[in-house]
Protein backbone atom coordinates (compact mmCIF):
# COMPACT_ATOMS: atom_id res chain seq x y z
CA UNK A 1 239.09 195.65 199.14
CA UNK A 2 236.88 192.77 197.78
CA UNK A 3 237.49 191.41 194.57
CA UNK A 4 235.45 192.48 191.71
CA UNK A 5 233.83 190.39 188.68
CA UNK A 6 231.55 191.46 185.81
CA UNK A 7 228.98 190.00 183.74
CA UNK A 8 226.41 190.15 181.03
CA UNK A 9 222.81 188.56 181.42
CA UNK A 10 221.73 187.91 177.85
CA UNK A 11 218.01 187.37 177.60
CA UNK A 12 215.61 186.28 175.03
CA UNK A 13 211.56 186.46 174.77
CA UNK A 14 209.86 183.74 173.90
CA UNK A 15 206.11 182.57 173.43
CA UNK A 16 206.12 180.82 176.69
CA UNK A 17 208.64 183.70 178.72
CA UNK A 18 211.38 185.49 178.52
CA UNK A 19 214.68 183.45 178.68
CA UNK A 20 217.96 183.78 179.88
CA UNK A 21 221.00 182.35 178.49
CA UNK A 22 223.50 180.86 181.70
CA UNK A 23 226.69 178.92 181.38
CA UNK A 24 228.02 175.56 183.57
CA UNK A 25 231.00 175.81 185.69
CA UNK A 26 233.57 173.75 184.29
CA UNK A 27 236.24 171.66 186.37
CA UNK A 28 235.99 168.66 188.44
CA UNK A 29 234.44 170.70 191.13
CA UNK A 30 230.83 171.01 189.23
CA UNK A 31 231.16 168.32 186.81
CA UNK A 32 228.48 166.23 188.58
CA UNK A 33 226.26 169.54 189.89
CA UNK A 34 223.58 171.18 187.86
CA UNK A 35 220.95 172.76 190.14
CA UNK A 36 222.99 175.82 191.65
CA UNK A 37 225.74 174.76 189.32
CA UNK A 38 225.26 177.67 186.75
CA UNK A 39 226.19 181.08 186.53
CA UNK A 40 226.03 184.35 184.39
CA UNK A 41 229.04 184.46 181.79
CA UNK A 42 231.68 186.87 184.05
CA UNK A 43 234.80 187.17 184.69
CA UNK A 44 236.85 189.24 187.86
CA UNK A 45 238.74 192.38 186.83
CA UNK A 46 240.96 195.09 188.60
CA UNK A 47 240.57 198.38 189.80
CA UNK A 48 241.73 199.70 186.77
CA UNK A 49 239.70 198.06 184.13
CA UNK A 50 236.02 199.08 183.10
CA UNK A 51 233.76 196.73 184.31
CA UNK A 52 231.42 196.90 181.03
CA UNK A 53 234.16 196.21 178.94
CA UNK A 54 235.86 193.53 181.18
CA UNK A 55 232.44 192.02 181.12
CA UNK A 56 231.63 191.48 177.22
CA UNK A 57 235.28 190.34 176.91
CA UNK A 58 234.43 188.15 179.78
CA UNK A 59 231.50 186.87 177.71
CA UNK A 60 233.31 186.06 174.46
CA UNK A 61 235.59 184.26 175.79
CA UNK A 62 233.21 181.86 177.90
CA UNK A 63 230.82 181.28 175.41
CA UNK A 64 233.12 182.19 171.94
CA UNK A 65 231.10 184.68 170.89
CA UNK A 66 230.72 188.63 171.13
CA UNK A 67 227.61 189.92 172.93
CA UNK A 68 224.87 189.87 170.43
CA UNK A 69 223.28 193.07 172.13
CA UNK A 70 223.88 196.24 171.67
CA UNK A 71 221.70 197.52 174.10
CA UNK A 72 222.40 196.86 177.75
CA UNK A 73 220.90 197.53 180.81
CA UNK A 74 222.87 198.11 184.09
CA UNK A 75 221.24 195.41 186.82
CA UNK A 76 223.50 197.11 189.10
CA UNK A 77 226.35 195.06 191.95
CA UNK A 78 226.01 192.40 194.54
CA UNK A 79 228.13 190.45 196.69
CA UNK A 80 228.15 187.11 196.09
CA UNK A 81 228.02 184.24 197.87
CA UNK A 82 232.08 183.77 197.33
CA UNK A 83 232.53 187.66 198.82
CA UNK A 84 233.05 189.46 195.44
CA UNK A 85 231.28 192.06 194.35
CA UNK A 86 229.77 191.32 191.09
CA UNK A 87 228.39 193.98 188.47
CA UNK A 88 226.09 192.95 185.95
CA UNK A 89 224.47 194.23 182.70
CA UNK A 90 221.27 192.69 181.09
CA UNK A 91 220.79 192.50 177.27
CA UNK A 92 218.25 191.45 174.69
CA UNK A 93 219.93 188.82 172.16
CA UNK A 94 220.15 185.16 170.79
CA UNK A 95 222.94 183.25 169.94
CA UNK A 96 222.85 179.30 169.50
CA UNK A 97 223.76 177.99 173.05
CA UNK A 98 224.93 174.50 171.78
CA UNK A 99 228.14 175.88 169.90
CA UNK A 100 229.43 177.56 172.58
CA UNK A 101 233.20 177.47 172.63
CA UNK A 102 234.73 178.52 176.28
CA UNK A 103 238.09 179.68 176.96
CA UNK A 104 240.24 177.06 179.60
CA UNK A 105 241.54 177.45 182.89
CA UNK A 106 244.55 174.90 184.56
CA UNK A 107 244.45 172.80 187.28
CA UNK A 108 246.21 170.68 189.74
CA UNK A 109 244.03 167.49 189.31
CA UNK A 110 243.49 165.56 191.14
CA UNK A 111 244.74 167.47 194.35
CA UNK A 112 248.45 166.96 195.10
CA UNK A 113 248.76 164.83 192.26
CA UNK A 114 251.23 166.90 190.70
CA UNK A 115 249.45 166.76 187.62
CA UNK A 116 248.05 169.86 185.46
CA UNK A 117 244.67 169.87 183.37
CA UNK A 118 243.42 171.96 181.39
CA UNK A 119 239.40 172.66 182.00
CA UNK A 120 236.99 174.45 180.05
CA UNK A 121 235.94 177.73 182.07
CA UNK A 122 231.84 176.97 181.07
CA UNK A 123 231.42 173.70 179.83
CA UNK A 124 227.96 174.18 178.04
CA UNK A 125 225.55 176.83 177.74
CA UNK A 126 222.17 176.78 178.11
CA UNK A 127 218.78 178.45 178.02
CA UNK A 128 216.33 178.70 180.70
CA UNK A 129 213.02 179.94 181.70
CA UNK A 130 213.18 182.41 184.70
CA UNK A 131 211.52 179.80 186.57
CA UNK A 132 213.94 177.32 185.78
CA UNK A 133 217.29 179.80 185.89
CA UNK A 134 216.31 180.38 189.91
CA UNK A 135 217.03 176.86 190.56
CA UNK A 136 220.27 176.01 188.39
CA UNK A 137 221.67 179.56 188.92
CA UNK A 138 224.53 179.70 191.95
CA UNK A 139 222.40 181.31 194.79
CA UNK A 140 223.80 184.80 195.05
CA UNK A 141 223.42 184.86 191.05
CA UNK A 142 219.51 184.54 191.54
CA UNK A 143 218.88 188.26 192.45
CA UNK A 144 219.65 189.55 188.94
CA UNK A 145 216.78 187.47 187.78
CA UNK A 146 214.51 190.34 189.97
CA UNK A 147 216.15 192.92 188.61
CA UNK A 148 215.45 191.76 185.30
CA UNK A 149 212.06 191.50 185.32
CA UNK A 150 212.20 194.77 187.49
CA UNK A 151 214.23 196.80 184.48
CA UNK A 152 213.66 195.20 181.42
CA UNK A 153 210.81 193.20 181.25
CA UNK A 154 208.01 195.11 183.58
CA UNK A 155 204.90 194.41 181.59
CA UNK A 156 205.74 190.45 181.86
């Protein structure tokens, strides 16, 4: 049984194009990575949660804030590059990127040091074109950028 993770694509329009709003990996492991280095605020979950509600917890506690959409649109599962299966929704909303306030995860750093940090699970937020969301976006993220255009934003 792969494991299972669900997120919420928050999106904004703007003069120049819609936008989408993507968090950094935090951790030593993508502190010095940016292109491919972002990902869609999610989180895994069991068999016996509900995905949609696993995912806007998921999302408040990466960015600190509940899902400012009421509103959301089912972009449907993947499997990712990691071998989870990954269920996302897409909503309209804004929220103010730079006071984003993620929840922390611990970790043996550096390896076999015997030594435990604490890391923030995103470690900034962002906004992005579509354009520029392909390229900073972890690869097996990017095809919920095509369904996005493909459900919510058609006539763009």
């Amino acid at each position: 049984m792969p494991r299972t993770s669900a997120g919420i694509l928050l999106y904004r329009l703007r003069p120049a194009g819609p936008e989408v709003l993507l968090g950094h990996m935090g951790g030593p492991f993508w502190a010095n990575k940016d292109d491919g280095g972002w990902s869609i605020p999610k989180g895994e979950h069991g068999t016996d949660e509900e995905p949609l509600a696993v995912a806007r917890r998921e999302f408040a506690e990466e960015l600190g804030s509940p899902v400012p959409a009421q509103d959301l649109v089912a972009l449907g599962e993947l499997r990712v590059t990691s071998g989870k299966v990954l269920a996302v929704w897409a909503g309209e909303g804004d929220l103010d990127a730079a006071a984003a306030v993620s929840n922390t995860f611990e970790l043996e750093w550096p390896p076999r040091s015997g030594r435990v940090q604490e890391f923030p699970e995103i470690d900034r937020a962002a906004w992005f074109g579509l354009h520029e969301a392909r390229t900073k976006l972890v690869k097996g993220q990017v095809p919920f950028l095509d369904r996005l255009l493909e459900r919510c934003l058609p006539a763009r």
